[in-house]
PDB file of N, CA and C in Angstrom:
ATOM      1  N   UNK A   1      59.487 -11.170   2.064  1.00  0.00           N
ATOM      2  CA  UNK A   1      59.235  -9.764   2.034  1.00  0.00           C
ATOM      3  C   UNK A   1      59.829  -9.168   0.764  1.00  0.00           C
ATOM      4  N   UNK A   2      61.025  -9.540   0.254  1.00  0.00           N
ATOM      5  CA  UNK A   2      61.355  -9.226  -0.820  1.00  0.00           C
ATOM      6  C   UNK A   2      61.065  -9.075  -1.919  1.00  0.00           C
ATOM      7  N   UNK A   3      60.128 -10.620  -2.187  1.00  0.00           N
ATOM      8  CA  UNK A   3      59.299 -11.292  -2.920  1.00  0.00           C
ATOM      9  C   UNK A   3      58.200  -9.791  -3.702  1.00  0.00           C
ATOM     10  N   UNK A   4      57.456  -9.782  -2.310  1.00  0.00           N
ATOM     11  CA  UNK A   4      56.424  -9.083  -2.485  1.00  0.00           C
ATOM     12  C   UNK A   4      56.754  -7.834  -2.660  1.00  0.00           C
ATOM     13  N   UNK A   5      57.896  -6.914  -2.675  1.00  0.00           N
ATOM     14  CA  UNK A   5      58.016  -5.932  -3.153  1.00  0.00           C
ATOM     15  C   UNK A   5      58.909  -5.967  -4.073  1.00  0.00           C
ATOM     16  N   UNK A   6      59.098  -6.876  -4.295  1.00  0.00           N
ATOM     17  CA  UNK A   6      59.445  -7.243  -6.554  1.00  0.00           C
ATOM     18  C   UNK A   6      58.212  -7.092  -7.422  1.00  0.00           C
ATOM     19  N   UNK A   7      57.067  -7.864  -6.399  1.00  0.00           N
ATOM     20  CA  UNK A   7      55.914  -8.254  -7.445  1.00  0.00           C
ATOM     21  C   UNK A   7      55.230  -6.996  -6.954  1.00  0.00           C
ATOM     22  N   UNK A   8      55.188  -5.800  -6.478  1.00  0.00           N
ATOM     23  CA  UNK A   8      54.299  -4.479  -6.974  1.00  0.00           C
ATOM     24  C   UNK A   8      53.979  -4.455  -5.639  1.00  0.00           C
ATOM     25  N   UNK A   9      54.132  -5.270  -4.440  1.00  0.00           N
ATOM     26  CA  UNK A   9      53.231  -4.892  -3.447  1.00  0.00           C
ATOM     27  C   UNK A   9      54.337  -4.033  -2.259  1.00  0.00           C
ATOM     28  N   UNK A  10      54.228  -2.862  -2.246  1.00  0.00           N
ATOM     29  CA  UNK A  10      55.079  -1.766  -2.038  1.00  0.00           C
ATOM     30  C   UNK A  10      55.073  -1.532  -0.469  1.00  0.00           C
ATOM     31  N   UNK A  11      56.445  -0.822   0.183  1.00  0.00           N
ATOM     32  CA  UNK A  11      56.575  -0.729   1.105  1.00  0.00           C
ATOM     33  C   UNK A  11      55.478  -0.166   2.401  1.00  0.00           C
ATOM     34  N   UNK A  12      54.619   0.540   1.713  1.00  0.00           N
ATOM     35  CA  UNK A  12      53.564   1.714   2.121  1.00  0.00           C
ATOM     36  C   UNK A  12      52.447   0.214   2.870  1.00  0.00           C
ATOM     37  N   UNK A  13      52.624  -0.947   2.036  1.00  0.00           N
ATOM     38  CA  UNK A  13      51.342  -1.726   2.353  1.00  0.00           C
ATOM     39  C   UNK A  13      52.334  -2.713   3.881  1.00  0.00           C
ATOM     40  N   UNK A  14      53.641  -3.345   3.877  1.00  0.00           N
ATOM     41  CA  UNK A  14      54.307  -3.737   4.719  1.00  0.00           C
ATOM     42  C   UNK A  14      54.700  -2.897   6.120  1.00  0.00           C
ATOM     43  N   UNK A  15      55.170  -1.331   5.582  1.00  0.00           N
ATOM     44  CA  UNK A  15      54.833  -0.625   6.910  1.00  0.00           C
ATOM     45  C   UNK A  15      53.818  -0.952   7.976  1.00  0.00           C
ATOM     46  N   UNK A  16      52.630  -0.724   7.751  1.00  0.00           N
ATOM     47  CA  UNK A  16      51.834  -0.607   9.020  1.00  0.00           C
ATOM     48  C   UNK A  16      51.685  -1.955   9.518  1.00  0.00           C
ATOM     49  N   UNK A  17      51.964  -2.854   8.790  1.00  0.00           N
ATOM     50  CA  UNK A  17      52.120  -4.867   8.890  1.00  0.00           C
ATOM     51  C   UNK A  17      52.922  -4.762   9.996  1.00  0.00           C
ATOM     52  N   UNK A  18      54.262  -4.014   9.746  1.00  0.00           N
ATOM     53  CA  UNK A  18      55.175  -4.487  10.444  1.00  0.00           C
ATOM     54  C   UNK A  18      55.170  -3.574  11.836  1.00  0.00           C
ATOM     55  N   UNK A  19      54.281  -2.076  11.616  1.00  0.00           N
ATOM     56  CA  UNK A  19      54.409  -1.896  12.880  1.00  0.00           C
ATOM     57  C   UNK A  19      53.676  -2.361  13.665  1.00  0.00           C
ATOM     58  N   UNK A  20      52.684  -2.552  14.065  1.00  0.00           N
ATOM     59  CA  UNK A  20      51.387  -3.642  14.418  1.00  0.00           C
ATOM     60  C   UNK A  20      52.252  -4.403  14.802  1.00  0.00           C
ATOM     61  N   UNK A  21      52.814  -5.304  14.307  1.00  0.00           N
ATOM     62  CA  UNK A  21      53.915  -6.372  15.284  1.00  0.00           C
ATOM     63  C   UNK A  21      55.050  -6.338  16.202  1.00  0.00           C
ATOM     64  N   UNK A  22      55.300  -5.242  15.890  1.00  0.00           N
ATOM     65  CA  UNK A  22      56.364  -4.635  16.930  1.00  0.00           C
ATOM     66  C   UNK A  22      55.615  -4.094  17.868  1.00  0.00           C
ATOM     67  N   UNK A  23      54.412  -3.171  17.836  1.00  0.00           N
ATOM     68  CA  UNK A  23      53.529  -3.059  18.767  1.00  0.00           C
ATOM     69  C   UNK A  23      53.191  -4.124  19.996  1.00  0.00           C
ATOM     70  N   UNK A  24      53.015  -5.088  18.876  1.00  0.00           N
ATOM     71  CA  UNK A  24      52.581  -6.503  19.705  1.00  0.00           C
ATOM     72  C   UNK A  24      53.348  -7.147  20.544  1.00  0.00           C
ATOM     73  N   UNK A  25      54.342  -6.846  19.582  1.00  0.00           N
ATOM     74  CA  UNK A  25      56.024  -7.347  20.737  1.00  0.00           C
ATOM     75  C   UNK A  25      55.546  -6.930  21.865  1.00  0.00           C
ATOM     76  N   UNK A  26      55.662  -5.820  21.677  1.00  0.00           N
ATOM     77  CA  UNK A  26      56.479  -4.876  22.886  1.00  0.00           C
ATOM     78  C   UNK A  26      55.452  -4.892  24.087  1.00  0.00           C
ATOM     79  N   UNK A  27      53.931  -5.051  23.699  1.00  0.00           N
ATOM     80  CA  UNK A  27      53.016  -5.282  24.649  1.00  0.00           C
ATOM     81  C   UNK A  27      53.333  -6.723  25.351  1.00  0.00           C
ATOM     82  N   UNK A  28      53.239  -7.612  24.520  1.00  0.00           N
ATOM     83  CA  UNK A  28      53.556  -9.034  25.332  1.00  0.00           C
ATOM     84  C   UNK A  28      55.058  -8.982  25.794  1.00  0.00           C
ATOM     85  N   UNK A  29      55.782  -8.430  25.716  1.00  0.00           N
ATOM     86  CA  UNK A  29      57.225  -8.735  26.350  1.00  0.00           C
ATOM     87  C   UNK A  29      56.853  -8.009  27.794  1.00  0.00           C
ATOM     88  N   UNK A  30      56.132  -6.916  27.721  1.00  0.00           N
ATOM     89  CA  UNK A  30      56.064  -5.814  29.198  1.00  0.00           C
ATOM     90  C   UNK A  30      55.203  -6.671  30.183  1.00  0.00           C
ATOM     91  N   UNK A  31      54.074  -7.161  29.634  1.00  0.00           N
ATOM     92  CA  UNK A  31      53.121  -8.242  29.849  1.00  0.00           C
ATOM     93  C   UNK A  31      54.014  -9.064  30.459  1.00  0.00           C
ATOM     94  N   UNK A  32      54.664  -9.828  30.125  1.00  0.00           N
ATOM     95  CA  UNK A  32      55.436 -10.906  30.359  1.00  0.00           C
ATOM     96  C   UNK A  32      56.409 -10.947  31.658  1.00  0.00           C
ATOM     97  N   UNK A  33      57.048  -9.602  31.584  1.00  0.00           N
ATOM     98  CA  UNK A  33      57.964  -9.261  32.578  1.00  0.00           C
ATOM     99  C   UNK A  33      57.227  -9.097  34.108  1.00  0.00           C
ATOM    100  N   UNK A  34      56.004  -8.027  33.643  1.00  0.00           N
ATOM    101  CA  UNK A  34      55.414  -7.674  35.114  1.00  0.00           C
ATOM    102  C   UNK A  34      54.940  -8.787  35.603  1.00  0.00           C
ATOM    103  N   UNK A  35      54.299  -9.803  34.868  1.00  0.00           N
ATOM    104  CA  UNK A  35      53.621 -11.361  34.950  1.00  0.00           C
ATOM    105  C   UNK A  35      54.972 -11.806  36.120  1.00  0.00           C
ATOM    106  N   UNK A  36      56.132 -11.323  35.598  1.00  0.00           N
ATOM    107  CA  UNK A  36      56.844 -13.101  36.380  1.00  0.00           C
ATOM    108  C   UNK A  36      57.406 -12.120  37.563  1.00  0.00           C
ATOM    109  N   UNK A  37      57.376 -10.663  37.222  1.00  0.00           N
ATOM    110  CA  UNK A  37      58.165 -10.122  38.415  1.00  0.00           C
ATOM    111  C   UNK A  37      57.111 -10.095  40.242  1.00  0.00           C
ATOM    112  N   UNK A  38      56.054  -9.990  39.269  1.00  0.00           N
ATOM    113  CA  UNK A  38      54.810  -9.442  40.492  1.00  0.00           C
ATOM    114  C   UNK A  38      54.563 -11.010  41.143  1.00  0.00           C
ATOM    115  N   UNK A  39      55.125 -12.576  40.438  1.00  0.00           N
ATOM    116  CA  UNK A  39      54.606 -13.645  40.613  1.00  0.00           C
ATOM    117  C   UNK A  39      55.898 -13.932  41.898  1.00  0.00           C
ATOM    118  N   UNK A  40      57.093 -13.612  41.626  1.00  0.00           N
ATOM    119  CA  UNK A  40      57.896 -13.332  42.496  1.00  0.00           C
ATOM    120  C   UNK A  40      57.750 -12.751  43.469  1.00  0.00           C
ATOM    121  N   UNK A  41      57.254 -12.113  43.501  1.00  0.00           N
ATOM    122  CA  UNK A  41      57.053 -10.880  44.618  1.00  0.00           C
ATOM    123  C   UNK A  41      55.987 -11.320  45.821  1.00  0.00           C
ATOM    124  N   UNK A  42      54.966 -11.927  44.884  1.00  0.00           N
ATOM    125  CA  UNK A  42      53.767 -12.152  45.670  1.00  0.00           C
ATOM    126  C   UNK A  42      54.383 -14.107  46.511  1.00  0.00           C
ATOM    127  N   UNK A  43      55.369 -14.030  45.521  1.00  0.00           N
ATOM    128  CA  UNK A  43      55.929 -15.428  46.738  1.00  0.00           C
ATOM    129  C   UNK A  43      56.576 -15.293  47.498  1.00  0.00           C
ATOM    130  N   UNK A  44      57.619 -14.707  47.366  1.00  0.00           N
ATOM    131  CA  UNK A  44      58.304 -14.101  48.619  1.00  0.00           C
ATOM    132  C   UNK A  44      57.123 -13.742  49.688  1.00  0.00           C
ATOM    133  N   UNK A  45      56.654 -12.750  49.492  1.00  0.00           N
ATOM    134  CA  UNK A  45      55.427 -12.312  50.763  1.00  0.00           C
ATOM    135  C   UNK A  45      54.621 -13.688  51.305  1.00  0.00           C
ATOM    136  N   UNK A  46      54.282 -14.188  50.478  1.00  0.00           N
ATOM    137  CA  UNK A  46      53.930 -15.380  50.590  1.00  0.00           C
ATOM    138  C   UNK A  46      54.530 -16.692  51.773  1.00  0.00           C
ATOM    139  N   UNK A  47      55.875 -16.668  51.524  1.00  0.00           N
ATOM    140  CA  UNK A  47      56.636 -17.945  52.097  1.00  0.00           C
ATOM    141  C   UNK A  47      56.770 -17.664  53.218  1.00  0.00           C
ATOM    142  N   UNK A  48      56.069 -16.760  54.208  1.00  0.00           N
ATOM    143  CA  UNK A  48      56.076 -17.039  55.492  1.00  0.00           C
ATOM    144  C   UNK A  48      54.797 -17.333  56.064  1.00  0.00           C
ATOM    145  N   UNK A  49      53.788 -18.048  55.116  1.00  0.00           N
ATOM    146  CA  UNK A  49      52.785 -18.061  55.679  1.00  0.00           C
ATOM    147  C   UNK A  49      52.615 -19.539  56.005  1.00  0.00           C
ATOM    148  N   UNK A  50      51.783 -20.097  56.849  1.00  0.00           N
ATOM    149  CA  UNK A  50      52.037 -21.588  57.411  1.00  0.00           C
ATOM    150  C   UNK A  50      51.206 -22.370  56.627  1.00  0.00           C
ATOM    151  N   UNK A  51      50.224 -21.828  55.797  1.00  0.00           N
ATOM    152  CA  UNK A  51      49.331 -23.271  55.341  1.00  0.00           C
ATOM    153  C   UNK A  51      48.610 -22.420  54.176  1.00  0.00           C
ATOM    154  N   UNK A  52      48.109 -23.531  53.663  1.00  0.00           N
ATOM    155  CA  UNK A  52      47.581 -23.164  51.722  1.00  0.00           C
ATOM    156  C   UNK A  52      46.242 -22.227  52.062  1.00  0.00           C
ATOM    157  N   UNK A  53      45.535 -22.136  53.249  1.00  0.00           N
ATOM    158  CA  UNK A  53      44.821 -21.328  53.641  1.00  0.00           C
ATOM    159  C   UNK A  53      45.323 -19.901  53.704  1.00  0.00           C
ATOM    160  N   UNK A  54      45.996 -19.558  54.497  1.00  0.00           N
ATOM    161  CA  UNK A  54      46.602 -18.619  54.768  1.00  0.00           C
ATOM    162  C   UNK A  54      47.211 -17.699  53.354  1.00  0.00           C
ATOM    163  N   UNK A  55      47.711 -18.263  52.488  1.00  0.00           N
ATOM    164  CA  UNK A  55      48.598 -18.005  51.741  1.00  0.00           C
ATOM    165  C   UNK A  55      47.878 -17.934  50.567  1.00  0.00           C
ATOM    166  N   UNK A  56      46.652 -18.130  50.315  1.00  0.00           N
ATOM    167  CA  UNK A  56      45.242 -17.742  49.086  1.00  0.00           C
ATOM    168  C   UNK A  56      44.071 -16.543  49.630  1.00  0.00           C
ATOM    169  N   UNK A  57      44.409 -16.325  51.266  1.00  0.00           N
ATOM    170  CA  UNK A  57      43.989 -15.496  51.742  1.00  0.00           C
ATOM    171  C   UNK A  57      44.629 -13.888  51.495  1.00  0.00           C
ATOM    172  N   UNK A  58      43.610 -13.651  50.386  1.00  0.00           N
ATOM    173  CA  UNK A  58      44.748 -11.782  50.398  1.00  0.00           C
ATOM    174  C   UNK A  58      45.178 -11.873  48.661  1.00  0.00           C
ATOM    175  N   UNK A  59      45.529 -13.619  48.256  1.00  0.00           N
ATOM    176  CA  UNK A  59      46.120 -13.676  47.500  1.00  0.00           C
ATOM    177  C   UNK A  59      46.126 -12.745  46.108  1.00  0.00           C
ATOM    178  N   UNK A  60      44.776 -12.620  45.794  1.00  0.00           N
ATOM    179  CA  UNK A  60      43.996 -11.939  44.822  1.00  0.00           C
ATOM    180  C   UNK A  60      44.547 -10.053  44.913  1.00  0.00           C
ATOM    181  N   UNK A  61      44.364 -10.023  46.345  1.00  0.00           N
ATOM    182  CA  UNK A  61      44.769  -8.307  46.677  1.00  0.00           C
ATOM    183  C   UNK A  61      45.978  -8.435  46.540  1.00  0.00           C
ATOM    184  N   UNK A  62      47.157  -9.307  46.944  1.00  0.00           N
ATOM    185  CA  UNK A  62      48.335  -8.772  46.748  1.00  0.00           C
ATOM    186  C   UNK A  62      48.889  -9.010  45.354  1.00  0.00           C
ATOM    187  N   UNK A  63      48.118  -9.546  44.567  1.00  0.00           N
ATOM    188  CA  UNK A  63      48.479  -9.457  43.096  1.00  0.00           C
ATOM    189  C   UNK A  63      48.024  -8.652  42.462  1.00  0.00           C
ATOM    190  N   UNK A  64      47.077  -7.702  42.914  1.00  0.00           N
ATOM    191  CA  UNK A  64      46.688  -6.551  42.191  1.00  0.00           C
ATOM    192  C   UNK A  64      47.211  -5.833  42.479  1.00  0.00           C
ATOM    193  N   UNK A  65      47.829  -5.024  43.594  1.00  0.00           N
ATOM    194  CA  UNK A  65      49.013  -4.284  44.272  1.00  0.00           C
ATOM    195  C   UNK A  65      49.961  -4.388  43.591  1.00  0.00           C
ATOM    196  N   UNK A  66      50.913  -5.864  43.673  1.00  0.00           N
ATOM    197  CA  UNK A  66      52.094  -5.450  43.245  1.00  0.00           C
ATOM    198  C   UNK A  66      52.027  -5.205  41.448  1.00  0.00           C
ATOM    199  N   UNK A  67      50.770  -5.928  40.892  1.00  0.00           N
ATOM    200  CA  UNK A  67      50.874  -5.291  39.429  1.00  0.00           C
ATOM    201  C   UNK A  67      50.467  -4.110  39.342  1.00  0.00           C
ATOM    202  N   UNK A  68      50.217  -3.285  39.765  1.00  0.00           N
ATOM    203  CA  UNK A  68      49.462  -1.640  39.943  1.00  0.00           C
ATOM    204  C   UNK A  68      50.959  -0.977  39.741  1.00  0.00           C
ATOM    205  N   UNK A  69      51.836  -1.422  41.068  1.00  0.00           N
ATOM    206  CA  UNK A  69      53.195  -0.655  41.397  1.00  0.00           C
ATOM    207  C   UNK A  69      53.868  -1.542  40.264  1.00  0.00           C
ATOM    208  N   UNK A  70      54.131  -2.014  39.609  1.00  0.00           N
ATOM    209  CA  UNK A  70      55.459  -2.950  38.131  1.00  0.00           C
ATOM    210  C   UNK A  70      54.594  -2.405  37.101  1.00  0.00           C
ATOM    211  N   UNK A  71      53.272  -1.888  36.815  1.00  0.00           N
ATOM    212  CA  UNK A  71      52.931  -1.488  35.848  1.00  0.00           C
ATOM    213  C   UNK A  71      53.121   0.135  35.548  1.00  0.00           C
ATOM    214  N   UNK A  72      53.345   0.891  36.969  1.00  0.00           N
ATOM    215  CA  UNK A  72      53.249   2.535  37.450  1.00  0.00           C
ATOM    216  C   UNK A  72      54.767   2.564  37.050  1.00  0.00           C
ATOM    217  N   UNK A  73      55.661   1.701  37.247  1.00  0.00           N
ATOM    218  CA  UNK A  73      57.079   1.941  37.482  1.00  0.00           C
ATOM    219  C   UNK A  73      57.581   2.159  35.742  1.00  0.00           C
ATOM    220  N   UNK A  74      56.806   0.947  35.170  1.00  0.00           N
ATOM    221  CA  UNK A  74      57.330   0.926  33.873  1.00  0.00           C
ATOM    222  C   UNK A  74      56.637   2.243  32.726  1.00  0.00           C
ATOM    223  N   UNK A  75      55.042   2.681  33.391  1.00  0.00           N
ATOM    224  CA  UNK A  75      54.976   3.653  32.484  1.00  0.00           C
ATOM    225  C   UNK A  75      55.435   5.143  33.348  1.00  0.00           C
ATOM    226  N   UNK A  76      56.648   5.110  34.475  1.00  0.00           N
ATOM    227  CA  UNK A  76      57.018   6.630  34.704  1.00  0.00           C
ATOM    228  C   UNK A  76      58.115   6.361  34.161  1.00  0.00           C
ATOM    229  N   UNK A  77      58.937   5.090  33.624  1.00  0.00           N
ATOM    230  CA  UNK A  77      59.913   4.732  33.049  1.00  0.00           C
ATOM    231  C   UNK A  77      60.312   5.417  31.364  1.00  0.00           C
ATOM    232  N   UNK A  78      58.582   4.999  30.843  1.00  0.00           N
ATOM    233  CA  UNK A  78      58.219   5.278  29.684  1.00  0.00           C
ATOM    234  C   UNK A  78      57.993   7.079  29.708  1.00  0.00           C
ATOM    235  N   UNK A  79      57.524   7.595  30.605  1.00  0.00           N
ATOM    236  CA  UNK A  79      57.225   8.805  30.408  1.00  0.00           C
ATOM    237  C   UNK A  79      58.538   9.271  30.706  1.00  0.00           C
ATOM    238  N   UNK A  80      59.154   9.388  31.716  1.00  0.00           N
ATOM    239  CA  UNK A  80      60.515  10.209  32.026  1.00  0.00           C
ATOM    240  C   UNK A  80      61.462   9.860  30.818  1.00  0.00           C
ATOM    241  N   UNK A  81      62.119   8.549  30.269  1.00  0.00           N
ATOM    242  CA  UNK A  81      62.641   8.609  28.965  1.00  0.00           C
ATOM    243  C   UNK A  81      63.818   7.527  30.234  1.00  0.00           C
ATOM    244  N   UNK A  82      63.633   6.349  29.114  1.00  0.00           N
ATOM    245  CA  UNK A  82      64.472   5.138  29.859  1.00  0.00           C
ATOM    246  C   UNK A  82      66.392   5.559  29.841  1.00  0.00           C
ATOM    247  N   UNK A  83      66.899   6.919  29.043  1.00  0.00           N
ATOM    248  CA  UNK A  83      68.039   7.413  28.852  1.00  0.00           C
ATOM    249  C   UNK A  83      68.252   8.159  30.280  1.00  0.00           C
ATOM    250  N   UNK A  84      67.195   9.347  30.873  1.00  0.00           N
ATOM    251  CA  UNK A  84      67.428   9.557  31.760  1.00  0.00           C
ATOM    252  C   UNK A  84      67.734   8.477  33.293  1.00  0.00           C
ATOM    253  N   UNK A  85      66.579   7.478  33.216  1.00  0.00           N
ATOM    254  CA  UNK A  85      66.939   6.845  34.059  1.00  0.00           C
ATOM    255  C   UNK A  85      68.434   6.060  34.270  1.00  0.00           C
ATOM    256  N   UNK A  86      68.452   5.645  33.023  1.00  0.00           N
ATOM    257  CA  UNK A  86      70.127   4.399  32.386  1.00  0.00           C
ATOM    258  C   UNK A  86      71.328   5.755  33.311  1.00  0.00           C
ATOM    259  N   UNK A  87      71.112   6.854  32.803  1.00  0.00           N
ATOM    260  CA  UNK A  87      72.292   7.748  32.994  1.00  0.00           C
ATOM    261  C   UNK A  87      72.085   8.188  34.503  1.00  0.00           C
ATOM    262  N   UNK A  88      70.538   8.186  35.600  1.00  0.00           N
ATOM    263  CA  UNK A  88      71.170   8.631  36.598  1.00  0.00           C
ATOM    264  C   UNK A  88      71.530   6.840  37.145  1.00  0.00           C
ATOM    265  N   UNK A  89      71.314   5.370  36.718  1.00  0.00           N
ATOM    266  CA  UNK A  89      71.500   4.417  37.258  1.00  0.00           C
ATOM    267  C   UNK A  89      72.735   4.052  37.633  1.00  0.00           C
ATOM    268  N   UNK A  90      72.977   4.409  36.215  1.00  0.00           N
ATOM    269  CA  UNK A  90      74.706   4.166  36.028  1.00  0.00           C
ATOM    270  C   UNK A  90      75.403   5.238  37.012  1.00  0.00           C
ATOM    271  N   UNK A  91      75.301   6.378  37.435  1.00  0.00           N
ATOM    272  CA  UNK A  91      76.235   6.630  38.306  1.00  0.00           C
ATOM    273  C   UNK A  91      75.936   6.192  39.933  1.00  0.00           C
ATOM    274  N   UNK A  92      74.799   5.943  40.134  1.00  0.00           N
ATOM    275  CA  UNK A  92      74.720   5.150  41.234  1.00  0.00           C
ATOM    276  C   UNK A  92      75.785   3.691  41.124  1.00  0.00           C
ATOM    277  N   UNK A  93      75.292   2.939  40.305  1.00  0.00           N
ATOM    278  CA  UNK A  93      75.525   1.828  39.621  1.00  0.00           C
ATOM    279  C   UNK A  93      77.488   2.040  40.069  1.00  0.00           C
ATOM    280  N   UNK A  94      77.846   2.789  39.677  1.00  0.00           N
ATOM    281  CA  UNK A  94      79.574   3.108  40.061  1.00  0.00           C
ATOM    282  C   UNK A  94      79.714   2.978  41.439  1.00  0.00           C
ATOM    283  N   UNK A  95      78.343   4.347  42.270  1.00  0.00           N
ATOM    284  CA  UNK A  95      78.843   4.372  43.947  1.00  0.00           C
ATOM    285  C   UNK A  95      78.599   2.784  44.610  1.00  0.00           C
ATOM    286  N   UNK A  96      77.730   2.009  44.174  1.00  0.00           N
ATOM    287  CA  UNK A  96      77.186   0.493  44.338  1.00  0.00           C
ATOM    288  C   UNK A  96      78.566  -0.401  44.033  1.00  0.00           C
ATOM    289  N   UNK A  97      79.650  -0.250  43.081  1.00  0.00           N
ATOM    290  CA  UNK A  97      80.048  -1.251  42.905  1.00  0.00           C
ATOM    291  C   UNK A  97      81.701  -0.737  43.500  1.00  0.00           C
ATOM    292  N   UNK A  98      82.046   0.411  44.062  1.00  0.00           N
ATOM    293  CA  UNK A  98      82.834   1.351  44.610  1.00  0.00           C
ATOM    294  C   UNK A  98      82.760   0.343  46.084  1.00  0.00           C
ATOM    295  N   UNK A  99      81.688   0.665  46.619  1.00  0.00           N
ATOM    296  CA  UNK A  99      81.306   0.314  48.294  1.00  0.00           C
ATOM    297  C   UNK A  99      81.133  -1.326  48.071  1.00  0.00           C
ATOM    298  N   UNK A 100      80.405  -1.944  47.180  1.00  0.00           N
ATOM    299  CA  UNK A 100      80.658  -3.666  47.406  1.00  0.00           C
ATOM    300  C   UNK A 100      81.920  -4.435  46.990  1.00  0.00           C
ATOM    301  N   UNK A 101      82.448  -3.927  45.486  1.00  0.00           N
ATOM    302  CA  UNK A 101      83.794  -4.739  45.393  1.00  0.00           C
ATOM    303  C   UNK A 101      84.943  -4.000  45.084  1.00  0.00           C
ATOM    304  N   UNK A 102      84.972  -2.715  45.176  1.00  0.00           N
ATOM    305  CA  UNK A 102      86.782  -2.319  44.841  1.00  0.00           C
ATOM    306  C   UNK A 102      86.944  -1.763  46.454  1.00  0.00           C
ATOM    307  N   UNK A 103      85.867  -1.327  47.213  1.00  0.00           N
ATOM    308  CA  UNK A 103      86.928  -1.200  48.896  1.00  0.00           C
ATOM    309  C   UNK A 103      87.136  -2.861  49.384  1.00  0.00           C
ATOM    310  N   UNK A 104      86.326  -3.551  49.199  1.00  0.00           N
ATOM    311  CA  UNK A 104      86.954  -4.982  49.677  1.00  0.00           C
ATOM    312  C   UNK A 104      87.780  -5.523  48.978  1.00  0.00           C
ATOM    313  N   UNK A 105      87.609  -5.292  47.977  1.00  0.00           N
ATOM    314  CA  UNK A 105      88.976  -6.440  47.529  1.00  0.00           C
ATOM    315  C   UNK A 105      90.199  -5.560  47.619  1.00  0.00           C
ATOM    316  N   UNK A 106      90.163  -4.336  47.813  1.00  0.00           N
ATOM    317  CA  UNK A 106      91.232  -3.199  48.500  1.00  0.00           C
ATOM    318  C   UNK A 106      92.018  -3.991  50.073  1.00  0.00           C
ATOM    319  N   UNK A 107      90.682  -3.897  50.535  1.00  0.00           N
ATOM    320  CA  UNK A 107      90.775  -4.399  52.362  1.00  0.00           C
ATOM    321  C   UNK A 107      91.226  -5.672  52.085  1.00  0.00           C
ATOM    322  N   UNK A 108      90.609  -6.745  51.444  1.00  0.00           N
ATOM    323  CA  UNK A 108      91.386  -7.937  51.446  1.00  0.00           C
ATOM    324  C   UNK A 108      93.048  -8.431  50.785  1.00  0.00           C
ATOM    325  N   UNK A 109      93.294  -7.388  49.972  1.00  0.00           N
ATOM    326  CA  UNK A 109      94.344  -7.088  49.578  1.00  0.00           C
ATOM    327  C   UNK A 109      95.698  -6.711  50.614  1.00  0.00           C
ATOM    328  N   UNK A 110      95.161  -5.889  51.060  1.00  0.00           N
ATOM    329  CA  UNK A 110      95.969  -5.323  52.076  1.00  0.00           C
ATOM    330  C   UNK A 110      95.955  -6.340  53.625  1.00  0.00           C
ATOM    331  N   UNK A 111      94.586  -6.640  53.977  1.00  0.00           N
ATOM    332  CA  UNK A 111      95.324  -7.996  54.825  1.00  0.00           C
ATOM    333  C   UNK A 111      95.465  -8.925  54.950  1.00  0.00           C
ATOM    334  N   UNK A 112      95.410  -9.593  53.413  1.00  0.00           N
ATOM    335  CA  UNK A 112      96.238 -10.840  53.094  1.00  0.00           C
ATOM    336  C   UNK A 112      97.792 -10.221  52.687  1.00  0.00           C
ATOM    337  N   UNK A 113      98.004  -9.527  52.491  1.00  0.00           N
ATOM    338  CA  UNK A 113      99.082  -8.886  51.512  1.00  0.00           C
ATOM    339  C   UNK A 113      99.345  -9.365  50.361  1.00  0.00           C
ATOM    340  N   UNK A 114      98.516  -9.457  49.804  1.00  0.00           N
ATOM    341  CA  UNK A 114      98.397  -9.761  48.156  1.00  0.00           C
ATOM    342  C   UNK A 114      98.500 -11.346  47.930  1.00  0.00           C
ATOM    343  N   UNK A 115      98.605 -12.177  48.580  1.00  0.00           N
ATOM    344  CA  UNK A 115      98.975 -13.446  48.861  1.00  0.00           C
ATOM    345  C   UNK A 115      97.871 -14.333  47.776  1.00  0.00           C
ATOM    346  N   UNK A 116      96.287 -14.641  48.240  1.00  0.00           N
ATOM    347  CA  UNK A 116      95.343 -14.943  47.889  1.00  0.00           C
ATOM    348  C   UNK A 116      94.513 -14.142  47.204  1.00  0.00           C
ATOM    349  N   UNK A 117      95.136 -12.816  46.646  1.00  0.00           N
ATOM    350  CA  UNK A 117      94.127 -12.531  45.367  1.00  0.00           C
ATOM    351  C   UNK A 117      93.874 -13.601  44.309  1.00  0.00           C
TER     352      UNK A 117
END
């Protein structure tokens, strides 16, 4: 890249090069994510079914479902502004880790009496 803007070929022509690829990123990475999250999803639902019949039955509908809802989530993600979400997550994210590990290891503290921390 350097190269070419020694030898005359100027930033104006590498701009739109480079955004186009970051574009591209960013489509195949979102691509990518909903791909393995919705593939998850649709197995879980899946693993209680008894036979390869059963479990190709629907199969088609419940993969269009759950990519409808991982694709809706990520563009109200995109529209609301991923800062608002981070900032109301994170204070959940505190009451979540308040109630799973600082009252227990409080409670286990207190009736081991500090023994086996």
């Amino acid at each position: 890249m350097l190269v070419l803007v020694q030898n005359g070929v100027g930033a104006g022509v590498l701009t739109p090069i480079i955004s186009i690829l970051i574009i591209l990123g960013s489509i195949s990475t979102a691509v990518n994510m909903i791909s393995g999250i919705v593939t998850r999803c649709v197995n879980a639902v899946e693993r209680d079914r008894k036979s390869d019949a059963e479990r190709m039955k629907g199969h088609l509908a419940r993969n269009a479902v759950f990519t409808l809802i991982f694709t809706f989530i990520a563009f109200a993600i995109a529209q609301f502004g991923l800062m608002a979400v981070v900032k109301q997550g994170y204070a959940y994210l505190g009451y979540a880790a308040l109630i799973t590990l600082f009252i227990p290891f409080v409670l286990h503290a207190i009736i081991t009496r500090g023994r086996e921390i």
